[in-house]
Structures are given as structure tokens and as C-alpha cells.
N, C-alpha and C. Protein backbone atom coordinates (compact mmCIF):
# COMPACT_ATOMS: atom_id res chain seq x y z
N UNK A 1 0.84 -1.18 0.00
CA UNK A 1 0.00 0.00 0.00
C UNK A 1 0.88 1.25 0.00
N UNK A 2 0.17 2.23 -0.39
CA UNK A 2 1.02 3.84 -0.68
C UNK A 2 1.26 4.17 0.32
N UNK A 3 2.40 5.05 0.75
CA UNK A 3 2.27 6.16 1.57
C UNK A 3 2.98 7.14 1.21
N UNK A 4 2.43 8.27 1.95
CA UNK A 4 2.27 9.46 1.41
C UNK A 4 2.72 9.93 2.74
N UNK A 5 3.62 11.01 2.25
CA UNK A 5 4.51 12.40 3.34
C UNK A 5 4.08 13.51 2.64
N UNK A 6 4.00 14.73 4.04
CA UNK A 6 4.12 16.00 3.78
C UNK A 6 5.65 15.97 3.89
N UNK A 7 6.11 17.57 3.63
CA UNK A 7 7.54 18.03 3.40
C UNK A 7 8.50 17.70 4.25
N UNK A 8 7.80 17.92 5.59
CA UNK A 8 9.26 17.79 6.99
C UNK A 8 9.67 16.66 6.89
N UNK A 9 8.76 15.74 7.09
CA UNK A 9 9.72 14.14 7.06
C UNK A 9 10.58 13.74 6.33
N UNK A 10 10.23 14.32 5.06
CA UNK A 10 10.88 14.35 3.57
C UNK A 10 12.16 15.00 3.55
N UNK A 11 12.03 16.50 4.23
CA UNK A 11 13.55 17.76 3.82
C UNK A 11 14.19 17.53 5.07
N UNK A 12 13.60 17.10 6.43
CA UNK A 12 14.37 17.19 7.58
C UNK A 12 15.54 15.53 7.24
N UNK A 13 14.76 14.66 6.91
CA UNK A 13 15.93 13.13 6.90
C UNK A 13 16.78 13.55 5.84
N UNK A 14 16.27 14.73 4.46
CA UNK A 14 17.26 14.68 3.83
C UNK A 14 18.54 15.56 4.23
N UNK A 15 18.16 16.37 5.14
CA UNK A 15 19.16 17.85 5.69
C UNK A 15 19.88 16.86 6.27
N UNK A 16 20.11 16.15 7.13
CA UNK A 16 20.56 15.20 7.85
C UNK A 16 21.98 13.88 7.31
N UNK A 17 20.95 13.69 5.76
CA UNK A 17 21.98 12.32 4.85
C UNK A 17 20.91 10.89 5.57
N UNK A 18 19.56 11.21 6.11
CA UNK A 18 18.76 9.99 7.01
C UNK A 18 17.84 9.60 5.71
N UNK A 19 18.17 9.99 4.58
CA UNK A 19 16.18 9.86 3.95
C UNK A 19 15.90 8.85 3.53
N UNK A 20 17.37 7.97 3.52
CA UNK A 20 17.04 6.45 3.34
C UNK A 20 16.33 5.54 3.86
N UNK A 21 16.23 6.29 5.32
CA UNK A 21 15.41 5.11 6.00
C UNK A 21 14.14 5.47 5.71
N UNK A 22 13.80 6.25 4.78
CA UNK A 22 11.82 5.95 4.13
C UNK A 22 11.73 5.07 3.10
N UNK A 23 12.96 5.32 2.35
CA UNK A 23 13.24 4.06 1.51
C UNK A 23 13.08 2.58 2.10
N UNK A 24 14.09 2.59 3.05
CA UNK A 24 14.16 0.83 3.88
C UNK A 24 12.72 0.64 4.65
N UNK A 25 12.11 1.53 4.99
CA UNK A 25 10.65 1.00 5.65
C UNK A 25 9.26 1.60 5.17
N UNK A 26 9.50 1.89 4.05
CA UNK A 26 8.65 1.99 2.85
C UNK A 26 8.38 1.65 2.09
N UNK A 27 9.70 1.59 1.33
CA UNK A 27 9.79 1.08 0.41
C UNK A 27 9.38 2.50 -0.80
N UNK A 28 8.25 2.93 -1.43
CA UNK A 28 8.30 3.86 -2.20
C UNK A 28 7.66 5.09 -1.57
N UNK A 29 7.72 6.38 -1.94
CA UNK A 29 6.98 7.47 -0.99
C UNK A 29 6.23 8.01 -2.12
N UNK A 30 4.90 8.93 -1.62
CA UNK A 30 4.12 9.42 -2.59
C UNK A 30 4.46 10.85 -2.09
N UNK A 31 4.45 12.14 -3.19
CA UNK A 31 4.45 13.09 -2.81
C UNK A 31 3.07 14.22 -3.63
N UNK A 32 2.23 15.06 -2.88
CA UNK A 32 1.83 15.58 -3.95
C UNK A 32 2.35 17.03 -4.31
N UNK A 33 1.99 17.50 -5.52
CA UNK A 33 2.61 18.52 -6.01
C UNK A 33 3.08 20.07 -5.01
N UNK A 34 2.27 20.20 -4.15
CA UNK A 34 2.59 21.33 -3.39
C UNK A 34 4.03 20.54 -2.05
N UNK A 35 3.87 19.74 -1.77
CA UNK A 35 5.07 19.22 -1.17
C UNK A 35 6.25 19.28 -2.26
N UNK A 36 5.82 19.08 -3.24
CA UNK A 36 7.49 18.67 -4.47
C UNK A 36 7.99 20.90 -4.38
N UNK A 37 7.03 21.31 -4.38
CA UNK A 37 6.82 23.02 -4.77
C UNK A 37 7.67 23.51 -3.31
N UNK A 38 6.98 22.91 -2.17
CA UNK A 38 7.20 22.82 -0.87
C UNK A 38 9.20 22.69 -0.66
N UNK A 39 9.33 21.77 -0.85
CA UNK A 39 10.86 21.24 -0.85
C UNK A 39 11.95 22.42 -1.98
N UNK A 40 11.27 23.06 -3.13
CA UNK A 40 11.92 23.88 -3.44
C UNK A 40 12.98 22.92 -4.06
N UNK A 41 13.20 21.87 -5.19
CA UNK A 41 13.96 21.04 -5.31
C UNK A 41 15.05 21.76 -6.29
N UNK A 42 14.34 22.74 -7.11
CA UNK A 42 14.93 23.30 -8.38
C UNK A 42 15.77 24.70 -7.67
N UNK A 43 16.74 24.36 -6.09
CA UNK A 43 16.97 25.51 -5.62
C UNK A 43 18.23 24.39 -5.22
N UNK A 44 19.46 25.26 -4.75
CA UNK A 44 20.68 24.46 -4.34
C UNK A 44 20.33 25.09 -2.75
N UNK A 45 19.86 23.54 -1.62
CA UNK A 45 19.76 23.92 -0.58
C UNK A 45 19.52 22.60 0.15
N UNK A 46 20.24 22.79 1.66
CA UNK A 46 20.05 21.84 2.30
C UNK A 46 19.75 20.54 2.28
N UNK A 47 20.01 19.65 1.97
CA UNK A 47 18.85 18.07 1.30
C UNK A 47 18.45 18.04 0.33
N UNK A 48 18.39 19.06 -0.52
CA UNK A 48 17.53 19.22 -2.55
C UNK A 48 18.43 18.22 -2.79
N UNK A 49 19.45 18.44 -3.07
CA UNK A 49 20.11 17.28 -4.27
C UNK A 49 19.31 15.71 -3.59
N UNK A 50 19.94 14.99 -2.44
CA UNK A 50 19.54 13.88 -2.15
C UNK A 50 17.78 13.81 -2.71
N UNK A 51 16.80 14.78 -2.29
CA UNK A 51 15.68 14.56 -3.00
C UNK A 51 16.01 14.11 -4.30
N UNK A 52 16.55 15.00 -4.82
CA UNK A 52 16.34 15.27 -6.67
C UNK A 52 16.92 13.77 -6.48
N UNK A 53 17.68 13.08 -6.07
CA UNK A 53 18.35 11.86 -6.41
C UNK A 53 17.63 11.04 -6.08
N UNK A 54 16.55 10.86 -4.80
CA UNK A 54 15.03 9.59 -4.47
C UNK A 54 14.66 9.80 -6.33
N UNK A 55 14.13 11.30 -6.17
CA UNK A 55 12.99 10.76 -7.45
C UNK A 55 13.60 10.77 -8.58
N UNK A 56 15.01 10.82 -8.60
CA UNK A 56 15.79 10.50 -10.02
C UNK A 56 15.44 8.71 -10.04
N UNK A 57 15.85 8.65 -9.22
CA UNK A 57 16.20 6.66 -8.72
C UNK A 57 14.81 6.03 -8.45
N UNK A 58 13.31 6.73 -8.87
CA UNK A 58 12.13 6.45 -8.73
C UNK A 58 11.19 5.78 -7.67
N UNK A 59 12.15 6.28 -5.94
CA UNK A 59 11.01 5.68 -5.18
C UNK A 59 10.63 6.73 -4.61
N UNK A 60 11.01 8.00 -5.29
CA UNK A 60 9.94 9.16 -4.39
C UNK A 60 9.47 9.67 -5.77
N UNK A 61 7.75 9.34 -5.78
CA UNK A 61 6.78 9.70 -6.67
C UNK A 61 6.31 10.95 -6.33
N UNK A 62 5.58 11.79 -7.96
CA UNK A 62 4.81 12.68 -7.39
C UNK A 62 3.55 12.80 -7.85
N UNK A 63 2.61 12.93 -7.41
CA UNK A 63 1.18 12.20 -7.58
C UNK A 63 0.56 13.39 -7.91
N UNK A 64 -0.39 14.25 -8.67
CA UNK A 64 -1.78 15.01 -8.58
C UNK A 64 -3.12 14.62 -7.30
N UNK A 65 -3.12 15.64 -6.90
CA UNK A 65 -4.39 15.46 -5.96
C UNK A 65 -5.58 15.94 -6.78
N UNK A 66 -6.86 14.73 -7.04
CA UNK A 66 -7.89 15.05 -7.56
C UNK A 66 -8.93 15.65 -6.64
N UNK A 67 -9.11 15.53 -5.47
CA UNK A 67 -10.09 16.13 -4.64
C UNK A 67 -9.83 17.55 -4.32
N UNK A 68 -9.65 18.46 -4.99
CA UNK A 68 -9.43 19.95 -5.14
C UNK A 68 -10.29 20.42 -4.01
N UNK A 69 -11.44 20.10 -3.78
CA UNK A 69 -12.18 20.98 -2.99
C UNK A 69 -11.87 20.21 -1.63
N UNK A 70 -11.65 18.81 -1.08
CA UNK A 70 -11.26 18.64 0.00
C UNK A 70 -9.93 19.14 0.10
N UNK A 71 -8.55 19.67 -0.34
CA UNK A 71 -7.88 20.19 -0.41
C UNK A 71 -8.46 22.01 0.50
N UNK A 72 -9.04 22.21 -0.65
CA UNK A 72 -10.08 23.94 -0.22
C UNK A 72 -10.15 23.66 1.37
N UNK A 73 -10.65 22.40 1.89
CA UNK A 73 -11.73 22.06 3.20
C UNK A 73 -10.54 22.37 4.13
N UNK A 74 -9.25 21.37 3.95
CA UNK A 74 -8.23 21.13 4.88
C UNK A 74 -7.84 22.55 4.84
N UNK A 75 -7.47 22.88 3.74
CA UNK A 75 -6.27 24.18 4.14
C UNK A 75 -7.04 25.19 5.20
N UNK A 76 -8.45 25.61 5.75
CA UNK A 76 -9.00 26.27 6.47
C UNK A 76 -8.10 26.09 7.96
N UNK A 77 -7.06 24.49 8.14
CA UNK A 77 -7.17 24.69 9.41
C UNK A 77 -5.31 24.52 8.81
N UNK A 78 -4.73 23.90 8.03
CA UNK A 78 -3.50 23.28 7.82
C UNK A 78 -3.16 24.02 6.66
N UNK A 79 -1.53 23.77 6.60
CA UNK A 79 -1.12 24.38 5.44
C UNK A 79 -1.17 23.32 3.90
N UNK A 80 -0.66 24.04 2.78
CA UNK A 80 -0.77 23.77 1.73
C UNK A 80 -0.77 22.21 1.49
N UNK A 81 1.28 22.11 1.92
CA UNK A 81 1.70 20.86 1.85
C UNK A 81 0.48 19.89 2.62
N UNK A 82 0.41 19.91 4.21
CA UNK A 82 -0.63 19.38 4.87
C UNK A 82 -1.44 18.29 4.45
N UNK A 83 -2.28 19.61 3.70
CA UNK A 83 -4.10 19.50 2.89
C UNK A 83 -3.69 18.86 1.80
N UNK A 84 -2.85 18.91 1.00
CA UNK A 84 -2.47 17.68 -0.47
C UNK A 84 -2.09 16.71 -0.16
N UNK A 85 -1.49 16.31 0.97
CA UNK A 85 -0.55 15.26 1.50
C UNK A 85 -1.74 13.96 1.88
N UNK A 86 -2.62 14.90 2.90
CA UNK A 86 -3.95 14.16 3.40
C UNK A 86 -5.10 13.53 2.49
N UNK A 87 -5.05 14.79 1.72
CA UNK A 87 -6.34 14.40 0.37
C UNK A 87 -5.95 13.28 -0.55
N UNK A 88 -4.43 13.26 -1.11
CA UNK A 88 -3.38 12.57 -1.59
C UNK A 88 -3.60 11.01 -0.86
N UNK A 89 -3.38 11.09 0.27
CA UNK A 89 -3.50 9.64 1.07
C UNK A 89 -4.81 8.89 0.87
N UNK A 90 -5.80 9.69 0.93
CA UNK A 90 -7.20 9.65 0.99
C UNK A 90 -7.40 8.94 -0.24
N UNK A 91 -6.93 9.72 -1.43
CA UNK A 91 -6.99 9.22 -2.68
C UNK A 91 -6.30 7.77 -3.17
N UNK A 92 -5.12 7.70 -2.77
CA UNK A 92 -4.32 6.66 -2.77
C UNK A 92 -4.68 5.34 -2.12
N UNK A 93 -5.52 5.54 -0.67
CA UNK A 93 -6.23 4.38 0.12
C UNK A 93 -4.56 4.30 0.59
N UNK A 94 -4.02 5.53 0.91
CA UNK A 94 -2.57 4.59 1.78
C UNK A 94 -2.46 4.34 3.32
N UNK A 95 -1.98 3.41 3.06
CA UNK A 95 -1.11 2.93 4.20
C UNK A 95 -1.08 3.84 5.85
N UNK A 96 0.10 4.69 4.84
CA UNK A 96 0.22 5.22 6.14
C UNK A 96 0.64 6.67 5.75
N UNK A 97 0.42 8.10 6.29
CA UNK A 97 0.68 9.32 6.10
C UNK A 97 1.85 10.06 7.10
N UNK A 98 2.51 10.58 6.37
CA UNK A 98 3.91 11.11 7.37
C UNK A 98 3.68 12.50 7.68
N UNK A 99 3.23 12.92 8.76
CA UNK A 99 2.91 13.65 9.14
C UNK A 99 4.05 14.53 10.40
N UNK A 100 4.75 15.54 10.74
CA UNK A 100 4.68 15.99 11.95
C UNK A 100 4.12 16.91 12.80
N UNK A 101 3.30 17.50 12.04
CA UNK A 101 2.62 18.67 12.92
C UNK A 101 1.20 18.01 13.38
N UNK A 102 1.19 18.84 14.72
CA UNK A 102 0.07 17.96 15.83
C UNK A 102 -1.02 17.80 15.24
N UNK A 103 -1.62 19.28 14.37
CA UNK A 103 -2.90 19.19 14.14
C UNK A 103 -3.06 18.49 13.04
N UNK A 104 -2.22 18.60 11.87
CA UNK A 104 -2.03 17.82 10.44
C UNK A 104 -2.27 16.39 10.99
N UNK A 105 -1.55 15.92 12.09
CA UNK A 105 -1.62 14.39 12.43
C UNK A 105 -3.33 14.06 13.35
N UNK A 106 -3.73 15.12 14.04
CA UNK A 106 -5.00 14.66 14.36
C UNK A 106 -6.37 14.61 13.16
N UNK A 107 -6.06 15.91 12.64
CA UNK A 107 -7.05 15.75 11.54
C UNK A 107 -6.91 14.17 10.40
N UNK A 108 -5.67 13.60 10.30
CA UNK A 108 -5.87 12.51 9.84
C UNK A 108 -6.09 11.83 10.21
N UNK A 109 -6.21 11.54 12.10
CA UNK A 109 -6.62 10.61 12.60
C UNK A 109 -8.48 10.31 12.64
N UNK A 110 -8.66 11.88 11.99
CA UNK A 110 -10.20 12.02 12.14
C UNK A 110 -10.61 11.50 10.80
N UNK A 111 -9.73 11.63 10.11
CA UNK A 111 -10.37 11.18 8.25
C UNK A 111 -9.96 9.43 8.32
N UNK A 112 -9.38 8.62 9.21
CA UNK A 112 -9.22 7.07 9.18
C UNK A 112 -7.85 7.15 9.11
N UNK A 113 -6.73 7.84 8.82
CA UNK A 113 -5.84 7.66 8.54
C UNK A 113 -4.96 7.13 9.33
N UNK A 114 -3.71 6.16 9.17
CA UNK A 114 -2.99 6.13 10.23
C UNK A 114 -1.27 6.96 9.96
N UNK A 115 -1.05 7.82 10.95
CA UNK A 115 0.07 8.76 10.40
C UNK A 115 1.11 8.46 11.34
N UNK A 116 2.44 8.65 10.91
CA UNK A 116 3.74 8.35 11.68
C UNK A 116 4.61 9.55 11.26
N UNK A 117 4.83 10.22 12.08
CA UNK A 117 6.06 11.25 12.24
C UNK A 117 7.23 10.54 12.25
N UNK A 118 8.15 11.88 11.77
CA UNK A 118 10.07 11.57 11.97
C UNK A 118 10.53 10.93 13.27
N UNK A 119 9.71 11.09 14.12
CA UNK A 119 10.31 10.49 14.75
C UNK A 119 9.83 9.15 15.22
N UNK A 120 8.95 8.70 14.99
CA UNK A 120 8.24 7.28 14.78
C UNK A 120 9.57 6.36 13.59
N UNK A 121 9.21 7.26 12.53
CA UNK A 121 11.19 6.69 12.05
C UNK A 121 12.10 6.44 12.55
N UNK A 122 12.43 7.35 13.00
CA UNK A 122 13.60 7.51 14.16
C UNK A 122 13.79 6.35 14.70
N UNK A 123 12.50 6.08 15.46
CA UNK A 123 12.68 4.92 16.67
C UNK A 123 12.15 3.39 16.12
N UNK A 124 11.65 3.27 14.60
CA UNK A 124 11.49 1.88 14.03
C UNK A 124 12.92 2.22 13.10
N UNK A 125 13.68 2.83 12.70
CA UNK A 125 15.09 2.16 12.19
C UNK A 125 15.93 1.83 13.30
N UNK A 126 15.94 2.88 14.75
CA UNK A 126 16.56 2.07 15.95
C UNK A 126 16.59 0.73 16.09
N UNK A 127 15.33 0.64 16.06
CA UNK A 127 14.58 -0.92 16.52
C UNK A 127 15.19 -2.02 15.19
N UNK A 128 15.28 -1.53 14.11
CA UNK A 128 15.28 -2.59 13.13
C UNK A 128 17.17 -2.21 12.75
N UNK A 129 17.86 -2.06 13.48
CA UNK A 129 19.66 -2.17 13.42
C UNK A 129 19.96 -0.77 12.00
N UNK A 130 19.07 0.12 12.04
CA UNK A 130 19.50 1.30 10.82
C UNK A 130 19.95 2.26 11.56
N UNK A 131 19.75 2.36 12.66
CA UNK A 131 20.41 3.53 13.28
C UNK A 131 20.68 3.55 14.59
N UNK A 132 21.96 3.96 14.77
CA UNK A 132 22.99 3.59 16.09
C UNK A 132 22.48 4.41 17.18
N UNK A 133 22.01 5.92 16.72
CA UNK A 133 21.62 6.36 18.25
C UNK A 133 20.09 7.52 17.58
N UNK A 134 19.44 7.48 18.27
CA UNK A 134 17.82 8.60 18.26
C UNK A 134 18.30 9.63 18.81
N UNK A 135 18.87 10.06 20.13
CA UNK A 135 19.27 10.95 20.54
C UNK A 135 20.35 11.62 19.74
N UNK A 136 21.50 11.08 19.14
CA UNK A 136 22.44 11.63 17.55
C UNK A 136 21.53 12.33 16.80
N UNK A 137 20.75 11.55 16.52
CA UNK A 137 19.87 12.04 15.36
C UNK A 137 19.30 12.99 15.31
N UNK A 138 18.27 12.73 16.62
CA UNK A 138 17.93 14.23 16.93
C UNK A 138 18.14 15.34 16.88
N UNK A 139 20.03 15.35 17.80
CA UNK A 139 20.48 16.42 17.96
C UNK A 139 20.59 17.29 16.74
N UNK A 140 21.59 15.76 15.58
CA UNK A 140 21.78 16.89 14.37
C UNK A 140 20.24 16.90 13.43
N UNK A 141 19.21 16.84 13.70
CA UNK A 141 17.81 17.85 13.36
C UNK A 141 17.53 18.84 13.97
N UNK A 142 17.89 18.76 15.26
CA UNK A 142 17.67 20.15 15.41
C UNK A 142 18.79 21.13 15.47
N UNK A 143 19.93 20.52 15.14
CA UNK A 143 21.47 21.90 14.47
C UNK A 143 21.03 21.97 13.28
N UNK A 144 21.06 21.09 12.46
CA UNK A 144 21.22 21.10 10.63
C UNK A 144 19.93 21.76 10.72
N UNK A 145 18.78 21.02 10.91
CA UNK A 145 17.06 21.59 10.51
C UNK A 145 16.49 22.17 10.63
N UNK A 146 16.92 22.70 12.53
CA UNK A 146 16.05 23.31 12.94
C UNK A 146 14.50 22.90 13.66
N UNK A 147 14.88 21.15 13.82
CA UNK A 147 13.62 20.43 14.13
C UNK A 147 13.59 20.91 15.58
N UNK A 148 12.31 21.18 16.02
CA UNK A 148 12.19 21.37 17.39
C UNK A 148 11.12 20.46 18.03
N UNK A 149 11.01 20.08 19.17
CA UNK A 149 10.70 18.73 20.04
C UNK A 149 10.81 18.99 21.50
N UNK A 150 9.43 18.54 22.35
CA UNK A 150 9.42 19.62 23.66
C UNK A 150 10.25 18.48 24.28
N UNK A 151 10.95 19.23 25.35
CA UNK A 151 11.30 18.55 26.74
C UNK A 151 11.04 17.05 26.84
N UNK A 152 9.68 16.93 27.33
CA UNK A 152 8.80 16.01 27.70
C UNK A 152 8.24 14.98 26.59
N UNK A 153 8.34 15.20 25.43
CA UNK A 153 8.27 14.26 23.99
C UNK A 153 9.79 13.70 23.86
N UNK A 154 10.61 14.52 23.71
CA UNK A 154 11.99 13.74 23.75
C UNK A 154 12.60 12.90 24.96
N UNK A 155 12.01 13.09 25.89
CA UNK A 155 12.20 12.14 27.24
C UNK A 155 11.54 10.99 27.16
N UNK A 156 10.40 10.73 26.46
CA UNK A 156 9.59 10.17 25.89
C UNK A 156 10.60 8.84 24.72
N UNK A 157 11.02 9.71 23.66
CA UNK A 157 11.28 9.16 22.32
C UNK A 157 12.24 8.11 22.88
N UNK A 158 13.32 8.95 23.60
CA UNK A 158 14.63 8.74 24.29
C UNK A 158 14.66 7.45 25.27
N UNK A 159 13.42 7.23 26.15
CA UNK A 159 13.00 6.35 26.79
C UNK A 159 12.42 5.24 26.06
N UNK A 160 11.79 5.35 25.21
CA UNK A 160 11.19 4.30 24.09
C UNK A 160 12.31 3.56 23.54
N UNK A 161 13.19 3.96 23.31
CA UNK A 161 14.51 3.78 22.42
C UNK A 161 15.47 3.08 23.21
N UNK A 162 15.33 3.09 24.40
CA UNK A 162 16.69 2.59 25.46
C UNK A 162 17.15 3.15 25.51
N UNK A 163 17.55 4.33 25.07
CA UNK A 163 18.92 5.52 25.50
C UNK A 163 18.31 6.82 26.60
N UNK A 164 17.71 6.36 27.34
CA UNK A 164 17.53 7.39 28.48
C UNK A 164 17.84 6.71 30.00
């Protein structure tokens, strides 16, 4: 089955040199057009090349969203990327939606969806021998990215993981 990411999951593993692991536990990613617009690929920056190189090497797709007006519906509360990403999933019947922002991830929990953030990655390549430390990782997302993560969620991740 498909799955489908908005941008962060996508530009933050690539800022990093991580975006492989959507590859290894994916297998292919769906993107729709305002995420590809989103990432800014046709710009020399942070993670672009490694993108441009998924969808050179064809497991990061980019899909059209036909439900235009559920698109219209979402963006009232979410942004661009968000609302295509969701409608996109919807359309696709996928799997699973990569989501990190709170509300982007509840509203899909309200449309059936099941969604996994970066850091749900994070801690199933831990688990499956792809990556040596969550807390590493972290850190360099939030130097390189700029990813930010409260207190009390990373005590959380950190504890899930064995390294707390």
C-alpha cells in the first residue's frame, strides 16, 4: 500500500543524509505537487540534491491530488503541503501518512488515517539495526534543521529507544 509524506519528514531526513530510511521502511513514498513546490527542489539547498536523487532513482513519486475541494476544506485549518498530502492519502487508500505537525496528524486521525512522524522513524530504524543512536539524530535535526521537540516528547522518544 502507498504512503504518502508532507515536506518535513521528507527535507528534515534529507538535511541530515537519514532519507534512506523511508526508503528501507517503505519502500516507495508518494508526494503531492505542493510538497514537491514545498521542498523547493529546483533551488541548491540543504537536502535538494539527495531529493532530486530519491525521485531520479524512482522511489519518491509525485502524484496530482484530484479532490481539489477537500484540499479547499483542509487548508482552512492546515497548510498547503498538509491538505495535499492528506487528500493525496485519501486518494491513494494509503497505508500510512507522514505527518509531523500535531494538528495535520489529528485531523488525519479524524479522516481514518494512520500517520507516523520523523520520529516514529527515528525509533522503528533504531529498533530494526539502521540507526545507532535517536538521541544523535535528533540532535543533528535540530542543528542542521532546525527540528524542534518539547522537553517532555523527547524524554519520551529517548526512553522508548533505550537511551535514556
Amino acid at each position: 500500500m502507498p504512503v504518502v509524506s508532507n515536506t518535513s519528514p521528507v527535507l528534515n531526513l534529507a538535511i541530515i543524509g537519514r532519507l534512506p530510511l523511508l526508503q528501507q521502511q517503505f519502500g516507495e513514498i508518494w508526494l503531492p505537487p505542493v510538497v514537491i513546490s514545498e521542498l523547493r527542489i529546483d533551488e541548491d539547498l540543504p537536502g535538494v540534491q539527495t531529493v532530486r536523487e530519491a525521485l531520479a532513482e524512482g522511489w519518491i513519486h509525485i502524484q496530482a491530488v484530484e479532490d481539489i475541494g477537500l484540499v479547499e476544506v483542509l487548508r482552512r485549518d492546515l497548510d498547503g503541503g498538509e491538505a495535499e498530502a492528506i487528500a493525496l492519502a485519501i486518494q491513494l487508500k494509503a497505508d500510512r501518512i507522514l505527518l509531523d505537525e500535531k494538528e495535520g496528524r489529528r485531523i488525519a486521525k479524524t479522516l481514518g488515517l494512520r500517520s507516523t512522524g520523523i520520529l516514529g522513524v527515528l525509533l522503528r530504524a533504531k529498533q530494526e539495526g539502521h540507526l545507532p543512536s535517536v538521541r544523535e539524530t535528533i540532535e543533528q535535526l535540530q542543528i542542521q534543521a532546525g527540528f524542534r521537540i518539547g522537553m517532555e516528547l523527547l524524554a519520551d522518544i529517548l526512553r522508548e529507544s533505550g537511551e535514556l
